[in-house]
C-alpha atoms as a PDB file:
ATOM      1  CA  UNK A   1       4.423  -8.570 -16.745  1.00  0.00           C
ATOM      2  CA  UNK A   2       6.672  -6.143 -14.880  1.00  0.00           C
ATOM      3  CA  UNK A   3       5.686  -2.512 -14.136  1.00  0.00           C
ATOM      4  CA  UNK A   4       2.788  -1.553 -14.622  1.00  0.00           C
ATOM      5  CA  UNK A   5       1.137   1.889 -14.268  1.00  0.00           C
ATOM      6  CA  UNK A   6      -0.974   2.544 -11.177  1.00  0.00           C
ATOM      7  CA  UNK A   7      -1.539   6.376 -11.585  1.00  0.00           C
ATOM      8  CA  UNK A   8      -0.270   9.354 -10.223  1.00  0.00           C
ATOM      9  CA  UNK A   9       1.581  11.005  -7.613  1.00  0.00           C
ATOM     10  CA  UNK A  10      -0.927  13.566  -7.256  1.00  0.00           C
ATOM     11  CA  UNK A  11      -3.585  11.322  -6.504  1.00  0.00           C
ATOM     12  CA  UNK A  12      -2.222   9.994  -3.168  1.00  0.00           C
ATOM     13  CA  UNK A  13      -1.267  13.060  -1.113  1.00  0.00           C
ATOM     14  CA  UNK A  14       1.307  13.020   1.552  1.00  0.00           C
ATOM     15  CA  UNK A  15       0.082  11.269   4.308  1.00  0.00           C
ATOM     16  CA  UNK A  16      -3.069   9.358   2.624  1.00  0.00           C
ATOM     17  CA  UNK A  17      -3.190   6.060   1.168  1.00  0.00           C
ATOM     18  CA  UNK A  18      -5.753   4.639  -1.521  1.00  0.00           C
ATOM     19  CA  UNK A  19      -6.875   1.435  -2.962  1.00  0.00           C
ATOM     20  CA  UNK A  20      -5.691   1.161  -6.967  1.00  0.00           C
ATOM     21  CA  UNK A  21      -6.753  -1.268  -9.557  1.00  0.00           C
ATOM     22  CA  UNK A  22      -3.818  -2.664 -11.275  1.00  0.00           C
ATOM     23  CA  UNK A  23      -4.126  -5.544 -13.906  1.00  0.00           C
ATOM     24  CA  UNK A  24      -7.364  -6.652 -12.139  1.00  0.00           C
ATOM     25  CA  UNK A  25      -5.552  -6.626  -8.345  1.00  0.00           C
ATOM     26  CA  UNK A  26      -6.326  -3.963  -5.540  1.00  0.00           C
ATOM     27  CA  UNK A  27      -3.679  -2.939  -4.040  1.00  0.00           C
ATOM     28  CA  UNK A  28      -2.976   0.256  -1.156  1.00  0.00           C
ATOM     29  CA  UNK A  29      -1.014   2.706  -2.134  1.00  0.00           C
ATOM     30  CA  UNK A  30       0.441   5.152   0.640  1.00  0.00           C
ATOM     31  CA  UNK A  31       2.597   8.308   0.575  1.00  0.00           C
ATOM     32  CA  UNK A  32       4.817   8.719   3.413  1.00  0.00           C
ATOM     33  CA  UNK A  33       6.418  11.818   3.256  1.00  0.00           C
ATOM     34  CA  UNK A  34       6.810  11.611  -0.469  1.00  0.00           C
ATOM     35  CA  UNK A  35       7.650   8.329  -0.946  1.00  0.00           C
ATOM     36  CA  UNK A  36       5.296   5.666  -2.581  1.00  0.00           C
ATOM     37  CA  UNK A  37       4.864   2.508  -1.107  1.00  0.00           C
ATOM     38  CA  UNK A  38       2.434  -0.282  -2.175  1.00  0.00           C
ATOM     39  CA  UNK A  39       1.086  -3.086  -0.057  1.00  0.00           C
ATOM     40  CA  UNK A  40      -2.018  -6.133  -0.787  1.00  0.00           C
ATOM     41  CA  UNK A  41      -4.861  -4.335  -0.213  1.00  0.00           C
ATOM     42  CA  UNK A  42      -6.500  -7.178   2.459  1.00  0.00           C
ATOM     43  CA  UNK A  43      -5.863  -7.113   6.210  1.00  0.00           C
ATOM     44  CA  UNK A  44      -4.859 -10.425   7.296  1.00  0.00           C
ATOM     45  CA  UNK A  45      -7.437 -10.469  10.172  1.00  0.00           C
ATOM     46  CA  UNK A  46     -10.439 -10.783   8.454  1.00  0.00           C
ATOM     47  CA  UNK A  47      -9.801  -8.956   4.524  1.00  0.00           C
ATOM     48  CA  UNK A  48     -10.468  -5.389   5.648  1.00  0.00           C
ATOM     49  CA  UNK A  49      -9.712  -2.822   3.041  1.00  0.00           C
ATOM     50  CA  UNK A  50      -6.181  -1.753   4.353  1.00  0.00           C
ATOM     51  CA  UNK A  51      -6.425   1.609   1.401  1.00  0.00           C
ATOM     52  CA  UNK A  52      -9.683   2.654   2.998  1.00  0.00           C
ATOM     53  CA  UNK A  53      -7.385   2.952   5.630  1.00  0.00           C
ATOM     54  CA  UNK A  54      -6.163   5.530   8.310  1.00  0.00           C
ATOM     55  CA  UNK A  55      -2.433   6.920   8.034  1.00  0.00           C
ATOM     56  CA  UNK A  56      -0.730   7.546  10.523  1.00  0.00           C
ATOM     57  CA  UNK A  57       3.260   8.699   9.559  1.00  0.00           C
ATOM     58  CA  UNK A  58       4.058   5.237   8.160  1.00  0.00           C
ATOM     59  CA  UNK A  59       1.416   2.885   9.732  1.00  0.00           C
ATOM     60  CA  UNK A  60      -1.919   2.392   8.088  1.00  0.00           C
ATOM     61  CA  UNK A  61      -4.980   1.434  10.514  1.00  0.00           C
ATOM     62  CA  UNK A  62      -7.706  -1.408   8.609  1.00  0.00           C
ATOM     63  CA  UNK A  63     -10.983   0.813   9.010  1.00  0.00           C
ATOM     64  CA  UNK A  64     -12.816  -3.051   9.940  1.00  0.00           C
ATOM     65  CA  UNK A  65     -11.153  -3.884  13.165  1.00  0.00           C
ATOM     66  CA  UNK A  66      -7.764  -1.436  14.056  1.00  0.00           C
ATOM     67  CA  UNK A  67      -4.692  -4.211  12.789  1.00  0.00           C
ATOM     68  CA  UNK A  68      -1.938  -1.317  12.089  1.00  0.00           C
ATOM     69  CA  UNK A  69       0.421  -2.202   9.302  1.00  0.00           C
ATOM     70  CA  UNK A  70       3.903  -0.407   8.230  1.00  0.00           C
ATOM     71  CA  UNK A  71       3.151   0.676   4.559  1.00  0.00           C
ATOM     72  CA  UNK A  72       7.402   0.564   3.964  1.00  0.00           C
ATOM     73  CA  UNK A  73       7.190  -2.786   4.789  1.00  0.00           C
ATOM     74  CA  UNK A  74       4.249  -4.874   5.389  1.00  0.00           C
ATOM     75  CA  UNK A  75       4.446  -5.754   8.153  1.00  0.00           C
ATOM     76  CA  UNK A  76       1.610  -5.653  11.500  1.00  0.00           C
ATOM     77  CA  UNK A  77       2.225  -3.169  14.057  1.00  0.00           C
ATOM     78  CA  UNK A  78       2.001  -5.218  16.833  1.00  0.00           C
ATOM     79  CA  UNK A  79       3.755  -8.364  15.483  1.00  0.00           C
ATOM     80  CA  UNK A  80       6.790  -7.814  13.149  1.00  0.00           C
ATOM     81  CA  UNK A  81       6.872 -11.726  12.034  1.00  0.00           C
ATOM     82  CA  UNK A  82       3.813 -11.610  10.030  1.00  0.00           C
ATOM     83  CA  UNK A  83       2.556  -9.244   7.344  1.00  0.00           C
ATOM     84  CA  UNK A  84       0.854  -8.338   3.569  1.00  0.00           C
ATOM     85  CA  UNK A  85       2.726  -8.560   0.669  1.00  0.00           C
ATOM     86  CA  UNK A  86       4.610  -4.953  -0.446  1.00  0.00           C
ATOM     87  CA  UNK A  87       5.269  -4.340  -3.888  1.00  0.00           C
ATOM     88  CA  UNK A  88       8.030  -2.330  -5.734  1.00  0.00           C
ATOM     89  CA  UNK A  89       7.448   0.868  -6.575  1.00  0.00           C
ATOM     90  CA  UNK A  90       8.944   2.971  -9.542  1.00  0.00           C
ATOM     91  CA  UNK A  91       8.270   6.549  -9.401  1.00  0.00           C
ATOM     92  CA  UNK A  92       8.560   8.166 -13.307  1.00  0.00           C
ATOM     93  CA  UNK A  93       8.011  11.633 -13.222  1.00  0.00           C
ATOM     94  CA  UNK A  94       4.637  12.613 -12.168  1.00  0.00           C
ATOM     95  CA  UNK A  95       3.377   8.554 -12.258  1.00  0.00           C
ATOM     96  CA  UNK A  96       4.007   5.545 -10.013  1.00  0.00           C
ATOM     97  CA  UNK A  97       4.410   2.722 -11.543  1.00  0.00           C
ATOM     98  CA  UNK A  98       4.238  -1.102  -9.636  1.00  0.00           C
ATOM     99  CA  UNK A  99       5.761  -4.483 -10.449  1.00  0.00           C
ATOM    100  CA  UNK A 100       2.548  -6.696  -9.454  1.00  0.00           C
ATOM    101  CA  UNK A 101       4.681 -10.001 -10.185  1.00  0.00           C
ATOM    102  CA  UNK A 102       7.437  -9.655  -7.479  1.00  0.00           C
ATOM    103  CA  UNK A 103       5.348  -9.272  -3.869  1.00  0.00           C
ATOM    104  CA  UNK A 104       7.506  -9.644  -1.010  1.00  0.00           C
END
């Protein structure tokens, strides 16, 4: 499938992330600093909704139980070897679009 569009820029402000529906998957998508990242929406600890999350620069904070993740990567705060999927991101103009077939 490829790229897909998941909205636009304006709708995730600097500093905020938000929970998207994209080809019937929820996934977070965070500004930091102007760039778009997009991460699997589930914490790994027990499926908290990480775009209902707190930012904080680049580390969003699961509102269920406080696991931290790095939004450019993935990965948990507090242990780097273990993480949520990330997605690329294509930013066209004023929309972001997100390749929903290649998680890493």
């Amino acid at each position: 499938m490829g790229f897909v569009r998941a909205g636009k820029v304006a709708d995730v402000p600097a500093g905020t992330i938000c929970e998207i529906q994209v080809e019937g998957k929820t996934i977070a998508i965070a500004n930091v600093a102007g760039g778009i990242h997009a991460i699997h929406n589930a914490c790994l600890h027990r499926g908290g909704p990480l775009g209902q999350g707190v930012m904080d620069g680049k580390l969003v904070t699961c509102p269920w139980h406080g696991w931290s993740y790095d939004v450019t990567n993935g990965k948990v705060g507090h242990n780097q070897a273990v993480g949520v999927a990330c997605y690329r991101v294509e930013v066209r103009g004023d929309e972001i679009f997100v390749d929903i077939d290649d998680a890493k």
